[in-house]
C-alpha atoms as a PDB file:
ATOM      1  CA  UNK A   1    -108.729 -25.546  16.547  1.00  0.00           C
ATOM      2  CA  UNK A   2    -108.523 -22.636  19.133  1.00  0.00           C
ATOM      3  CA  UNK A   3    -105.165 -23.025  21.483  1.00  0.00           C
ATOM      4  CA  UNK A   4    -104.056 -21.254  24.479  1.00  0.00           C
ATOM      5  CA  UNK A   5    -100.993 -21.201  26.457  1.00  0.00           C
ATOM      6  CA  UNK A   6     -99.267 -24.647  25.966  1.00  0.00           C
ATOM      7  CA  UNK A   7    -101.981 -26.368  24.956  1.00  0.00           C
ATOM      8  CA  UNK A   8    -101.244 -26.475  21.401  1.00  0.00           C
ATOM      9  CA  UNK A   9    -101.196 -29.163  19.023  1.00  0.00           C
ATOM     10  CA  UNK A  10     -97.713 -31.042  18.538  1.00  0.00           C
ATOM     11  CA  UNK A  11     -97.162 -30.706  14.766  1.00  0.00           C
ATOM     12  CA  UNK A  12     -94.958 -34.372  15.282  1.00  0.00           C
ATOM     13  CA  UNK A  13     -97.847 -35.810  16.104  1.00  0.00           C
ATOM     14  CA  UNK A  14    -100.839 -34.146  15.321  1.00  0.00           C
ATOM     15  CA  UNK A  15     -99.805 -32.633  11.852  1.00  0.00           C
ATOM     16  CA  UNK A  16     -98.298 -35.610  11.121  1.00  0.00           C
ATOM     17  CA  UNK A  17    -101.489 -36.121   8.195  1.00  0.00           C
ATOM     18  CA  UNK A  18    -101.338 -32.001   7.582  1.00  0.00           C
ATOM     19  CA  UNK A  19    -101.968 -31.605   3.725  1.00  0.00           C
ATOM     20  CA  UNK A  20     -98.934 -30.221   1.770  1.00  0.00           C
ATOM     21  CA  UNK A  21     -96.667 -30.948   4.960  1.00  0.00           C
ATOM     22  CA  UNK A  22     -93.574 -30.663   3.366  1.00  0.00           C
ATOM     23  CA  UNK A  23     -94.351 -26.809   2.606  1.00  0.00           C
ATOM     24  CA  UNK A  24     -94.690 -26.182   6.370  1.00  0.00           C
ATOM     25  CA  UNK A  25     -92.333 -24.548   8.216  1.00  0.00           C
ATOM     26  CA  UNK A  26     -92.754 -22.306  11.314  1.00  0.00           C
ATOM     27  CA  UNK A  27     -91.745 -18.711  12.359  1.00  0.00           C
ATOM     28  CA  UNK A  28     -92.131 -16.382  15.370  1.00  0.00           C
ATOM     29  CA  UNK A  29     -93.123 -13.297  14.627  1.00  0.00           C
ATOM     30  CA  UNK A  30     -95.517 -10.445  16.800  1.00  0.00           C
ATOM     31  CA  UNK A  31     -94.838 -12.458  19.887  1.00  0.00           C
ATOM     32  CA  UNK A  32     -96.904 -15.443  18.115  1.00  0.00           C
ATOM     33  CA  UNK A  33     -95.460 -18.743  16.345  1.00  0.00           C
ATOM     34  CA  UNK A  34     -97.190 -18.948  12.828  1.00  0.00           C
ATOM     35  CA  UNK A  35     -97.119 -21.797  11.066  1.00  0.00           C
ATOM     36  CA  UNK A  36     -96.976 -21.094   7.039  1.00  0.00           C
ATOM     37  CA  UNK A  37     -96.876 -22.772   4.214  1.00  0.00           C
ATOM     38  CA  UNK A  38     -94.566 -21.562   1.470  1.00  0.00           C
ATOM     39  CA  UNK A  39     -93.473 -23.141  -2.291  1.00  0.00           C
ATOM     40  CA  UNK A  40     -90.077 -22.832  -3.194  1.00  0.00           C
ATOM     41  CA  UNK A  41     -91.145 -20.735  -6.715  1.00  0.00           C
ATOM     42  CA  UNK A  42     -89.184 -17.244  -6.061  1.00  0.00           C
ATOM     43  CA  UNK A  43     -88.924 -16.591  -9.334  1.00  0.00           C
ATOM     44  CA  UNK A  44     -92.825 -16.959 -10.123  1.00  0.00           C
ATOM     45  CA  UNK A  45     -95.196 -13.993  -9.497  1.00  0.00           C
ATOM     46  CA  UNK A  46     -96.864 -14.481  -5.711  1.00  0.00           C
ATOM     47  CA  UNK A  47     -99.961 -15.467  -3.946  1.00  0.00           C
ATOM     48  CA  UNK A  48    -100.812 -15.470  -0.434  1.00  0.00           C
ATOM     49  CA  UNK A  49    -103.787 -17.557   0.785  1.00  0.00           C
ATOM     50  CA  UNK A  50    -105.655 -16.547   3.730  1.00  0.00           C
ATOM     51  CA  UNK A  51    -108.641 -18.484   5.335  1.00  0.00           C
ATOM     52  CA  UNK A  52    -111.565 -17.553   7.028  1.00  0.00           C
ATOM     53  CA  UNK A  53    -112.985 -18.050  10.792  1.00  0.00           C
ATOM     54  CA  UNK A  54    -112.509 -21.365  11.830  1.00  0.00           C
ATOM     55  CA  UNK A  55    -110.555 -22.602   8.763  1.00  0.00           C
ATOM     56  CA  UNK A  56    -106.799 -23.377   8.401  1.00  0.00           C
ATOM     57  CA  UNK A  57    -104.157 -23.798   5.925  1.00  0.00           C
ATOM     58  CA  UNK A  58    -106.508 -27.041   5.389  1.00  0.00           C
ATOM     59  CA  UNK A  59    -108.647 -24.777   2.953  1.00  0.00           C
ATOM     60  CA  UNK A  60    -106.165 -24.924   0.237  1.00  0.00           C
ATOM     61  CA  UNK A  61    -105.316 -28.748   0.526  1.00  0.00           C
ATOM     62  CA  UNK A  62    -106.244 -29.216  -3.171  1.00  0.00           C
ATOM     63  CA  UNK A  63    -105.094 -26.155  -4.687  1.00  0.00           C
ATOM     64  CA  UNK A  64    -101.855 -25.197  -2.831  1.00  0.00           C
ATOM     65  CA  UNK A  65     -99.837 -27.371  -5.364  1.00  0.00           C
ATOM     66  CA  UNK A  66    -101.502 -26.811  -8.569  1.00  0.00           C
ATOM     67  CA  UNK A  67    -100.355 -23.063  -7.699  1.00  0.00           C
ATOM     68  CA  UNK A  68     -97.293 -23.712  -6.980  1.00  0.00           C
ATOM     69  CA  UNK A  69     -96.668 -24.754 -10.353  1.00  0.00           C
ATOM     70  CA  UNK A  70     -96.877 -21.558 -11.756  1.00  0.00           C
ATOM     71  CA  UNK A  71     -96.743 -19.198  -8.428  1.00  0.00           C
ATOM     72  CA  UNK A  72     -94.907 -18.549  -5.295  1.00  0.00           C
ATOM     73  CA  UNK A  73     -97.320 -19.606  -2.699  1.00  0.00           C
ATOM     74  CA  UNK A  74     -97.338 -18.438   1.049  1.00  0.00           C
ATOM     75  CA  UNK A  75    -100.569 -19.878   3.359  1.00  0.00           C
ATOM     76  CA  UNK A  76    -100.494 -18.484   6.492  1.00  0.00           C
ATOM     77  CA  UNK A  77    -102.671 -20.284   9.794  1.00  0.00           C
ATOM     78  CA  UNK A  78    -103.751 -17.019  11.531  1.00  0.00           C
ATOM     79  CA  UNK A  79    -103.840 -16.783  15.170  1.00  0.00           C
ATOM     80  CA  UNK A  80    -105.729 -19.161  16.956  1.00  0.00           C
ATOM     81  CA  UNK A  81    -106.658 -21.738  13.690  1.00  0.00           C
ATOM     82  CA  UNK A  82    -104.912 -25.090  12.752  1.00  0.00           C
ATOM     83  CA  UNK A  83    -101.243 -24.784  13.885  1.00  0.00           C
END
């Protein structure tokens, strides 16, 4: 999903179905809003996930939580993909 200017998706709404939603938060940073997903595991080693071109935090939908378990997990949409 490629967004510009205020034509981005409203995460009420449209993210309303977003896999591991209750890891999302959002953050401005670089003059862009980035929408992450984090676990709450700061005592565990950590892992960041990045996608590729044309992917999203979506990529990790079955594996986020079975890293969490034993990892603190950070999945980042980069600019320009999912939210």
């Amino acid at each position: 999903m490629i967004i510009s200017g205020t034509d981005r998706p409203d995460w009420q709404i449209d993210g309303r179905d977003w896999p591991n939603r209750q890891f999302s938060s959002f953050l401005q940073a670089a003059g862009l809003r980035w929408h992450i997903q984090r676990s709450e595991n700061a005592d565990a080693p950590g892992i960041l996930l990045l996608h590729g071109t044309g992917a999203s935090t979506h990529s990790f939908a079955g594996l986020f939580a079975a890293l969490a378990e034993k990892l603190e997990v950070l999945a980042v949409d980069l600019p320009g993909h999912g939210f």
